[in-house]
C-alpha atoms as a PDB file:
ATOM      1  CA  UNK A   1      -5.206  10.245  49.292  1.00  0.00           C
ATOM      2  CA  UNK A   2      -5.131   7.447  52.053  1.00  0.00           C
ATOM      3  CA  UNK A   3      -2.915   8.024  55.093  1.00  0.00           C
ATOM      4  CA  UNK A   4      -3.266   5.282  56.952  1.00  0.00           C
ATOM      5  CA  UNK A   5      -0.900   2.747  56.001  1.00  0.00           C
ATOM      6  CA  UNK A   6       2.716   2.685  57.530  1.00  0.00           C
ATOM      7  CA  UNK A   7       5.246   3.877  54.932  1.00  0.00           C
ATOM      8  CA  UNK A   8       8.925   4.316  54.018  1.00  0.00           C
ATOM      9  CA  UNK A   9      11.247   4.643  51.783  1.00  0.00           C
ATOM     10  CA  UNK A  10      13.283   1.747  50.105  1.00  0.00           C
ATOM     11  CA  UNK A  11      16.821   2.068  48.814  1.00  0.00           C
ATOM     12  CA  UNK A  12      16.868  -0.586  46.171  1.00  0.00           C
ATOM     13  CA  UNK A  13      19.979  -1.905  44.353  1.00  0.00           C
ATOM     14  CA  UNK A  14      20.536  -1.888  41.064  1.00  0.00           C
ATOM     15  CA  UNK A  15      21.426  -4.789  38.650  1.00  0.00           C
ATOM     16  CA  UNK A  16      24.864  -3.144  37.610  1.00  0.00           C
ATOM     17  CA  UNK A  17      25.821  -0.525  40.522  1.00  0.00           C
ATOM     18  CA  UNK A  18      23.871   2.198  42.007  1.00  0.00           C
ATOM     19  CA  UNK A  19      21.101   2.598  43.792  1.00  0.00           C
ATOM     20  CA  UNK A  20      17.138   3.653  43.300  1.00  0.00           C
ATOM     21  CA  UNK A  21      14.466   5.005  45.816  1.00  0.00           C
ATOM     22  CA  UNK A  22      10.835   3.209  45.835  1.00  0.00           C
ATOM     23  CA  UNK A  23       8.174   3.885  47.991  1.00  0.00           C
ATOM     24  CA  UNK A  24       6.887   0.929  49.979  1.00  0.00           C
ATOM     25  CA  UNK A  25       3.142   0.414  52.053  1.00  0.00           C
ATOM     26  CA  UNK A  26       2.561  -1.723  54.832  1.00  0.00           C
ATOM     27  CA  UNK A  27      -0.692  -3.380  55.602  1.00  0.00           C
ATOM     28  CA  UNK A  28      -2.048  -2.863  59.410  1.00  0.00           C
ATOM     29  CA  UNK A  29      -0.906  -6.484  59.888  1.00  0.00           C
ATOM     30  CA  UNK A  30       2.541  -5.519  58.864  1.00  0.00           C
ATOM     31  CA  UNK A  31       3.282  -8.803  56.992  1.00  0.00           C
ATOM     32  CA  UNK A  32       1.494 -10.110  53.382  1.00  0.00           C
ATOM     33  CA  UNK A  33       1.961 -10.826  50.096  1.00  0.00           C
ATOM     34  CA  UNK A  34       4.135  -8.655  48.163  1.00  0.00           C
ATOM     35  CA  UNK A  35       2.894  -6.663  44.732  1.00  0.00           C
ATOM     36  CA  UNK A  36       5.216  -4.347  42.527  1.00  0.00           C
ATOM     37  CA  UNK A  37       3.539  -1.301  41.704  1.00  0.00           C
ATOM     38  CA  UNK A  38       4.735   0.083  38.958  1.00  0.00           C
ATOM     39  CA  UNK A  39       4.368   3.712  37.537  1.00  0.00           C
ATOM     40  CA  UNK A  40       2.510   5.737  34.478  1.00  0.00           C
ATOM     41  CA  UNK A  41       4.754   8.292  33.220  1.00  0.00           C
ATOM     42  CA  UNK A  42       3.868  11.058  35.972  1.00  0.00           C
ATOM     43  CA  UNK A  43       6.291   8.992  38.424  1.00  0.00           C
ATOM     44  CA  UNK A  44       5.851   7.513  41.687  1.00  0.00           C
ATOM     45  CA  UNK A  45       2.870  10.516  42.506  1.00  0.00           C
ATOM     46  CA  UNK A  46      -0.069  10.825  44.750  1.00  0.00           C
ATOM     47  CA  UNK A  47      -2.312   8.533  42.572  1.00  0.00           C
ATOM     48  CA  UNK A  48       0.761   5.614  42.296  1.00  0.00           C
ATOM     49  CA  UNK A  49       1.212   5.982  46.512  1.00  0.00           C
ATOM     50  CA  UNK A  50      -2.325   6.023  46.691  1.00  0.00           C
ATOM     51  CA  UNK A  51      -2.954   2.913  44.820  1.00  0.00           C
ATOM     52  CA  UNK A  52       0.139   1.434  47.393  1.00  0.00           C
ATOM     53  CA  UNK A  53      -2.051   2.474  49.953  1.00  0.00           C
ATOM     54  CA  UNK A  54      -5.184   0.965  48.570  1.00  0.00           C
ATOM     55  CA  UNK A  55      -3.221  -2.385  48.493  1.00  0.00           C
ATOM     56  CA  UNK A  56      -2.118  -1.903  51.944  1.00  0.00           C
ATOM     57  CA  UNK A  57      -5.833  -1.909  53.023  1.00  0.00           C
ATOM     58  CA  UNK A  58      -6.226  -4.791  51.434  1.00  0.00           C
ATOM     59  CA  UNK A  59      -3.474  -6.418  53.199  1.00  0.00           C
ATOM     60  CA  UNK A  60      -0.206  -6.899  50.804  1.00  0.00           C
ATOM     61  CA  UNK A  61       3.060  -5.353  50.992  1.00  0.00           C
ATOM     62  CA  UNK A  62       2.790  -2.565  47.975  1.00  0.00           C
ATOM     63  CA  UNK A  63       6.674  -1.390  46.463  1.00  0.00           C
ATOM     64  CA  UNK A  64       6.144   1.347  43.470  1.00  0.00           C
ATOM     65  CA  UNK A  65       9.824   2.006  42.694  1.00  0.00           C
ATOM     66  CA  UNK A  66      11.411   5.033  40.776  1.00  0.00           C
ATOM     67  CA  UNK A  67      11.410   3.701  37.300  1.00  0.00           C
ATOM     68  CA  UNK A  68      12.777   6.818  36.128  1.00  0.00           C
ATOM     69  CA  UNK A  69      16.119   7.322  37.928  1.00  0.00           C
ATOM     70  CA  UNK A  70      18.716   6.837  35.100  1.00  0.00           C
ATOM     71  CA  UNK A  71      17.185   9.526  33.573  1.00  0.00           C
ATOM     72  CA  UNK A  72      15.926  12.236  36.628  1.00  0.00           C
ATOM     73  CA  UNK A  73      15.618  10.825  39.943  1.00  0.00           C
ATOM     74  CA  UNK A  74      12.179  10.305  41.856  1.00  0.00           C
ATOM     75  CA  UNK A  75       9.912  12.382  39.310  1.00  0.00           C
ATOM     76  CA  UNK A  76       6.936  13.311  40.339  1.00  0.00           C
ATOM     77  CA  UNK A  77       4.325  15.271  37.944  1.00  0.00           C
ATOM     78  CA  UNK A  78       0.889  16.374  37.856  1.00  0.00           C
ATOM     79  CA  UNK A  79      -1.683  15.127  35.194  1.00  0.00           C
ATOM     80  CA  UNK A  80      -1.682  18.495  33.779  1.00  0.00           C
ATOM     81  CA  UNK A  81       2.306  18.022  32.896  1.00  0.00           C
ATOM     82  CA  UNK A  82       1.336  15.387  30.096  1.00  0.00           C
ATOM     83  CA  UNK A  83       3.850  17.181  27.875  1.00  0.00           C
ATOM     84  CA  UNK A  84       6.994  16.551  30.345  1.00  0.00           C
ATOM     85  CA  UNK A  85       6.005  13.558  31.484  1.00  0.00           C
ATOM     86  CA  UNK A  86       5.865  11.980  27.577  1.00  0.00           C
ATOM     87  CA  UNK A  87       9.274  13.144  27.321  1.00  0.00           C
ATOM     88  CA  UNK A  88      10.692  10.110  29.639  1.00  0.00           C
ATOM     89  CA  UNK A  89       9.166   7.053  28.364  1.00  0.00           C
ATOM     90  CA  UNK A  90      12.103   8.178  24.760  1.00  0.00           C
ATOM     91  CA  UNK A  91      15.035   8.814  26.637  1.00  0.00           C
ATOM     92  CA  UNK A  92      13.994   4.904  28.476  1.00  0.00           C
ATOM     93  CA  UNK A  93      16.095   1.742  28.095  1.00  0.00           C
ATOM     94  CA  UNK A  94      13.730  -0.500  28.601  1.00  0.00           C
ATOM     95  CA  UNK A  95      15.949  -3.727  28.877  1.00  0.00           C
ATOM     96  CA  UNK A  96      17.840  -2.366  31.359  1.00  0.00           C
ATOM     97  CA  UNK A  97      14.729  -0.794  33.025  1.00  0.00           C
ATOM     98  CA  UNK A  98      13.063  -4.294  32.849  1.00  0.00           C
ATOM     99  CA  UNK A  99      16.430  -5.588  34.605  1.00  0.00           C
ATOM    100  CA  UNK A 100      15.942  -2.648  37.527  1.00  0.00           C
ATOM    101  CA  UNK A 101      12.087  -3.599  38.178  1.00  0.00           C
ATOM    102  CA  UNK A 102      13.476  -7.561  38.775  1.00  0.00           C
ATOM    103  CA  UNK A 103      15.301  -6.088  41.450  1.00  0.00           C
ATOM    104  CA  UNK A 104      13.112  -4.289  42.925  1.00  0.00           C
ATOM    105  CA  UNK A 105      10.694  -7.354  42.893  1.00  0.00           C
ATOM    106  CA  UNK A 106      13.614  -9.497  44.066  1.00  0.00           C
ATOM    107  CA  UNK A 107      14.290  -6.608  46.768  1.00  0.00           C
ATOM    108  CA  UNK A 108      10.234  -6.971  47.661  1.00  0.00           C
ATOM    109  CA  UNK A 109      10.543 -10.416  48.301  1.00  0.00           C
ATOM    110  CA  UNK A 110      13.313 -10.456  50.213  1.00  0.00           C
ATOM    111  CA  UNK A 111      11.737  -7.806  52.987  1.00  0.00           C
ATOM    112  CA  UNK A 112      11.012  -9.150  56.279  1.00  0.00           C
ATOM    113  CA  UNK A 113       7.225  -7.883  55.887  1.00  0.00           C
ATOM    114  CA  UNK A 114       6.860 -10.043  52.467  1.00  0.00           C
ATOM    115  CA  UNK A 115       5.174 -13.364  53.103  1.00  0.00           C
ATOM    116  CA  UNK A 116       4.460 -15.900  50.510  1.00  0.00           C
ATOM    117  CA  UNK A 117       3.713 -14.527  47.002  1.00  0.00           C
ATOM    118  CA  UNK A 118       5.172 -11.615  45.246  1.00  0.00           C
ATOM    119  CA  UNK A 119       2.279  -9.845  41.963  1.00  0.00           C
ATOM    120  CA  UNK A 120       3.211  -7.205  39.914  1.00  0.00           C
ATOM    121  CA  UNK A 121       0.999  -4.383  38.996  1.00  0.00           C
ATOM    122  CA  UNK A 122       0.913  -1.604  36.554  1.00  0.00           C
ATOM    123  CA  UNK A 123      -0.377   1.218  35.152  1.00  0.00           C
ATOM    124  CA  UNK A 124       0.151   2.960  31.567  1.00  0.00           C
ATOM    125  CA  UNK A 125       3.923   2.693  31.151  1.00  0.00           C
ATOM    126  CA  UNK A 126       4.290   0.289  33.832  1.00  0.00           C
ATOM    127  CA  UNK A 127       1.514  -1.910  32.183  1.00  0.00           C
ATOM    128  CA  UNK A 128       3.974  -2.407  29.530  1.00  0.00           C
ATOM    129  CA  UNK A 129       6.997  -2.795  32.408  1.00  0.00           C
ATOM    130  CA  UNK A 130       4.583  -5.360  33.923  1.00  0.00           C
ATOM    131  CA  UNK A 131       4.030  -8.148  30.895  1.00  0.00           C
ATOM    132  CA  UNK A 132       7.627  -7.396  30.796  1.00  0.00           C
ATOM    133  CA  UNK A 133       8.384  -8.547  34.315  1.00  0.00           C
ATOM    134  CA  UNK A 134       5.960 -11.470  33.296  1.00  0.00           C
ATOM    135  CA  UNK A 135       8.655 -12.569  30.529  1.00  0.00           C
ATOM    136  CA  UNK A 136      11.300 -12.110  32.023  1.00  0.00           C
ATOM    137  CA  UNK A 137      11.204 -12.026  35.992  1.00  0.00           C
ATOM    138  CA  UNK A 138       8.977 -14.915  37.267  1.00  0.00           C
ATOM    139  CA  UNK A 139       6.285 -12.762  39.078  1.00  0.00           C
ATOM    140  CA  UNK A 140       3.420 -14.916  40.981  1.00  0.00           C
ATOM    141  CA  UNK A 141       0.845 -12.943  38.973  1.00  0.00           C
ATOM    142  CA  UNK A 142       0.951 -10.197  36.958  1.00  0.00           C
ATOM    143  CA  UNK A 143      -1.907  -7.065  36.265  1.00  0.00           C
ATOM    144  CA  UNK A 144      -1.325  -4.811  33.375  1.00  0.00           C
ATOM    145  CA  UNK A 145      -3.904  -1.764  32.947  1.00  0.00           C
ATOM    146  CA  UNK A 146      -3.415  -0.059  29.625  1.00  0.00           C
ATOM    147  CA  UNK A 147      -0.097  -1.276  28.922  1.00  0.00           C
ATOM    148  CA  UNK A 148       1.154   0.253  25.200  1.00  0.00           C
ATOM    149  CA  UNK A 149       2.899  -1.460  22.569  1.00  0.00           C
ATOM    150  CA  UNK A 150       2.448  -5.005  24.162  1.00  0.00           C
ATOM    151  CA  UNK A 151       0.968  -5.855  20.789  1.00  0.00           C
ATOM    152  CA  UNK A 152       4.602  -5.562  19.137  1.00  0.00           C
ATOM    153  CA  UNK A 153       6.065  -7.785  21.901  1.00  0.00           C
ATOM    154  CA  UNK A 154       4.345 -10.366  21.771  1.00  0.00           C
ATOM    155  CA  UNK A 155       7.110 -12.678  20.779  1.00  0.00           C
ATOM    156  CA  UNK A 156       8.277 -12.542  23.784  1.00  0.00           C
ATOM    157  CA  UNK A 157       5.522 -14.377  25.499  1.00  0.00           C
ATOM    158  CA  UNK A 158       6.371 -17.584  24.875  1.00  0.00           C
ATOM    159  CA  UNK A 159       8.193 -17.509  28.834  1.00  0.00           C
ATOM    160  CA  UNK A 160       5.105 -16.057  30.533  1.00  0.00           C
ATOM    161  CA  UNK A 161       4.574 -18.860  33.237  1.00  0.00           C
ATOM    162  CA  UNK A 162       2.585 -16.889  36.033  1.00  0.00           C
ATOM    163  CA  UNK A 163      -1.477 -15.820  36.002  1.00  0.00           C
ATOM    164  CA  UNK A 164      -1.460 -12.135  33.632  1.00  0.00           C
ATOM    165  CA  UNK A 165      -4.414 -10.272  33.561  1.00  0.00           C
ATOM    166  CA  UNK A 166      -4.413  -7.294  30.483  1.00  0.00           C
ATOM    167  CA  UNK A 167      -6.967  -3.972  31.510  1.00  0.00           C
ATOM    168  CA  UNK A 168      -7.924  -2.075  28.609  1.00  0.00           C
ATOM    169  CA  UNK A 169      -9.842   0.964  27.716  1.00  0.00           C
ATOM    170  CA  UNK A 170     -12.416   0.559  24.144  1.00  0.00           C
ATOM    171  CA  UNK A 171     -12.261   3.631  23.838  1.00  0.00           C
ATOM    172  CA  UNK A 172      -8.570   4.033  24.218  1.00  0.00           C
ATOM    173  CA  UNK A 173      -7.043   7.252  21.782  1.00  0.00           C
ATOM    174  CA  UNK A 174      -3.140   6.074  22.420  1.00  0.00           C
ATOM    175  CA  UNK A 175      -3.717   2.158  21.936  1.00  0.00           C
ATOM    176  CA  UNK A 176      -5.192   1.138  18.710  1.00  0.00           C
ATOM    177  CA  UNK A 177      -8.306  -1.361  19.738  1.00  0.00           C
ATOM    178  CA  UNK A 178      -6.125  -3.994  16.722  1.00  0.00           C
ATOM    179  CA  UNK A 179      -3.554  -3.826  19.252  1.00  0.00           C
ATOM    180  CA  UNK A 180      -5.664  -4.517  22.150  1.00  0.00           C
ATOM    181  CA  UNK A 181      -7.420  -7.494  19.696  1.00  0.00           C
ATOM    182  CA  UNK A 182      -4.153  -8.955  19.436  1.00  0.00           C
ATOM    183  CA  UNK A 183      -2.752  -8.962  22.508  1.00  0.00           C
ATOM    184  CA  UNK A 184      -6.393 -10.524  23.389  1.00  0.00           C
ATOM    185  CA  UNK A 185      -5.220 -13.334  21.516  1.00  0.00           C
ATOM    186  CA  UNK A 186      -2.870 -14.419  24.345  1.00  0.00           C
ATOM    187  CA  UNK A 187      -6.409 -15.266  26.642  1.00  0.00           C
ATOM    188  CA  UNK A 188      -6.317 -18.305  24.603  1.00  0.00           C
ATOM    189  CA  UNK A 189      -3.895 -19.281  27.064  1.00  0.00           C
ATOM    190  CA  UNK A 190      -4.567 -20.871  30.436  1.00  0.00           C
ATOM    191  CA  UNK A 191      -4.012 -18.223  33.002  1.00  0.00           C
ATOM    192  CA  UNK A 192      -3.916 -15.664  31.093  1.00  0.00           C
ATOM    193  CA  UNK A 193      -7.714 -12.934  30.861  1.00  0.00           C
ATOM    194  CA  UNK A 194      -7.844  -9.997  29.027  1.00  0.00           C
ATOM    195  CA  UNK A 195     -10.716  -7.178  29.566  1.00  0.00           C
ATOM    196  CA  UNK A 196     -12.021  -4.247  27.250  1.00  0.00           C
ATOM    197  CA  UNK A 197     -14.022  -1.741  29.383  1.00  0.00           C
ATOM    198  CA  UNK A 198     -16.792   1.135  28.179  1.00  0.00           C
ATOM    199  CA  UNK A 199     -13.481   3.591  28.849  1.00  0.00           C
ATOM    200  CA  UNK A 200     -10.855   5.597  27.513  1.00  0.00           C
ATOM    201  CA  UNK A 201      -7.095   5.742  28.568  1.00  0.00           C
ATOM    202  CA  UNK A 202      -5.843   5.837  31.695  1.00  0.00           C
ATOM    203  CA  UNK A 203      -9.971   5.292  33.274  1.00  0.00           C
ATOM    204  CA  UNK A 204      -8.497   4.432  36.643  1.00  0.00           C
ATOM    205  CA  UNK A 205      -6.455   7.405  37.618  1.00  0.00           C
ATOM    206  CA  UNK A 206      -9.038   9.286  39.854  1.00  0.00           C
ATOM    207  CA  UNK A 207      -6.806  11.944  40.426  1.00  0.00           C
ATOM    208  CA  UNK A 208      -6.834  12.851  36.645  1.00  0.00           C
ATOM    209  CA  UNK A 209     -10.270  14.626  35.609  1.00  0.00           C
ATOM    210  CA  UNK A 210      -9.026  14.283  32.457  1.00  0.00           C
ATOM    211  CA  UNK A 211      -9.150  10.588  32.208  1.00  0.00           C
ATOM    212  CA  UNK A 212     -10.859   9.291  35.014  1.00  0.00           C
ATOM    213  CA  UNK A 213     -14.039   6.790  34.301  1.00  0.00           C
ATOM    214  CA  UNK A 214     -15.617   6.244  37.752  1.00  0.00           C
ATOM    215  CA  UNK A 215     -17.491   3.014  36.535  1.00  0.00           C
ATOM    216  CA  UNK A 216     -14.833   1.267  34.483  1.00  0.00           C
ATOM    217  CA  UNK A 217     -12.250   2.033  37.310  1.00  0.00           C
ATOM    218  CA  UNK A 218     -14.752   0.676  39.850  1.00  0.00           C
ATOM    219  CA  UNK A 219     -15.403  -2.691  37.297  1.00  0.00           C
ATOM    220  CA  UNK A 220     -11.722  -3.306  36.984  1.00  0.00           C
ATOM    221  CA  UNK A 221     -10.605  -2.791  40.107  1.00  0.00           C
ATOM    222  CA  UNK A 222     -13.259  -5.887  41.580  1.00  0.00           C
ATOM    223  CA  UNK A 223     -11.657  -7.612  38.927  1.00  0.00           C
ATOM    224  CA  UNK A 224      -8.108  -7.024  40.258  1.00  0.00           C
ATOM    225  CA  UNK A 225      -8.591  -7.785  43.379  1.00  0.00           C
ATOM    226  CA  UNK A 226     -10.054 -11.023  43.085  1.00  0.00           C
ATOM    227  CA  UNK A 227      -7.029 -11.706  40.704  1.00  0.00           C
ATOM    228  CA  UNK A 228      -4.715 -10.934  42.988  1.00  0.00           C
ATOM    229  CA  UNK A 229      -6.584 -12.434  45.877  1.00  0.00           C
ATOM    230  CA  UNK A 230      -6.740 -16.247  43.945  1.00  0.00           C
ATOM    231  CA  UNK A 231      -2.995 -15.819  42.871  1.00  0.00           C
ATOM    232  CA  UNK A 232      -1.036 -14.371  45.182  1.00  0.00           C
ATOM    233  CA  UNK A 233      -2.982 -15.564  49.077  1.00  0.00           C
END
């Protein structure tokens, strides 16, 4: 895991009362752009800080907030806890979960480190929360790896206004490739791309043997950066 970039904890608060943590990454410059990093199911863990830190290096502001804390506060799991952590994403409102990640992108942008832009990205579970935030919450740009059940949501894409870029695995066992086909379909659009890589689920998440695809994760994480680079600097 990378160590280098300044970090802290956020106290972010929530649309209706109560507060959330979220873990937040400063670049060496201390001042960028501003992306939302947003959580697979294992929590705000070493790979989701990591990928803050990664971000940092790259010089924007990286928030990963505790999606989670209606239901157990700041979760954190291993990749060999699959069966625990695919007992959150049931017990998850996701309206009022996509109404907590708006204010934690509100709360991004409003930090004194957070210049210009505010992106969203997300992984798994949060690349659904992401194309939500991308209906709903007026992101600069938005990247969704992997993101499940977009395919039945599509109806709600009609107020996407910002640059989305969809990640997927081929050879994806939890997202049927007609789902990924269809949510394809929205590339039609301007600003919107959607890629298919030689990979299964989850190929980015290096500290997961199970899933991890060195190549594909190298491949689409060029391509997300130079997304986020034309959109959000």
């Amino acid at each position: 895991m990378r160590s280098m970039a300044t970090t802290r904890t956020e106290r972010i608060q929530a649309p209706d009362g109560g507060t959330f943590d979220a873990h937040l990454a400063l670049p060496d410059s201390g001042s960028g752009p501003g992306i939302l990093v947003i959580q697979e199911i294992f929590g705000v863990n070493v790979y989701i800080k990591d990928r803050c830190a990664k971000l940092a290096e790259l010089g924007y502001v990286a928030l990963a907030p505790d999606a989670f804390w209606r239901i157990e506060r700041n979760v954190v799991l291993g990749h060999d806890e699959l069966a625990k952590a695919m007992t959150y994403p049931g017990r998850y409102d996701g309206e009022q979960g996509t109404r907590d990640l708006a204010a934690a992108l509100a709360h991004l942008r409003a930090l004194p480190e957070t210049t210009g832009k505010a992106g969203v990205l997300g992984f798994c579970f949060g690349g659904t929360m992401a194309y939500l935030l991308a209906c709903h919450a007026r992101p600069d740009a938005v990247v969704s790896y992997y993101g499940s059940r977009i395919g039945a949501m599509l109806d709600q894409s009609a107020s996407i206004e910002c640059p989305l870029l969809f990640q997927y695995g081929g050879k994806d066992p939890f997202i049927p490739a007609e789902e990924i086909a269809r949510v394809g379909e929205l590339a039609s659009r301007p600003g919107i791309e959607h890629r298919v890589y030689d990979a299964g689920h989850a190929f980015d998440n290096e500290f997961s043997a199970m899933f991890y695809d060195p190549a594909a994760a190298a491949q689409a994480w060029t391509v997300t950066t130079e997304f986020l680079a034309r959109h959000l600097r």
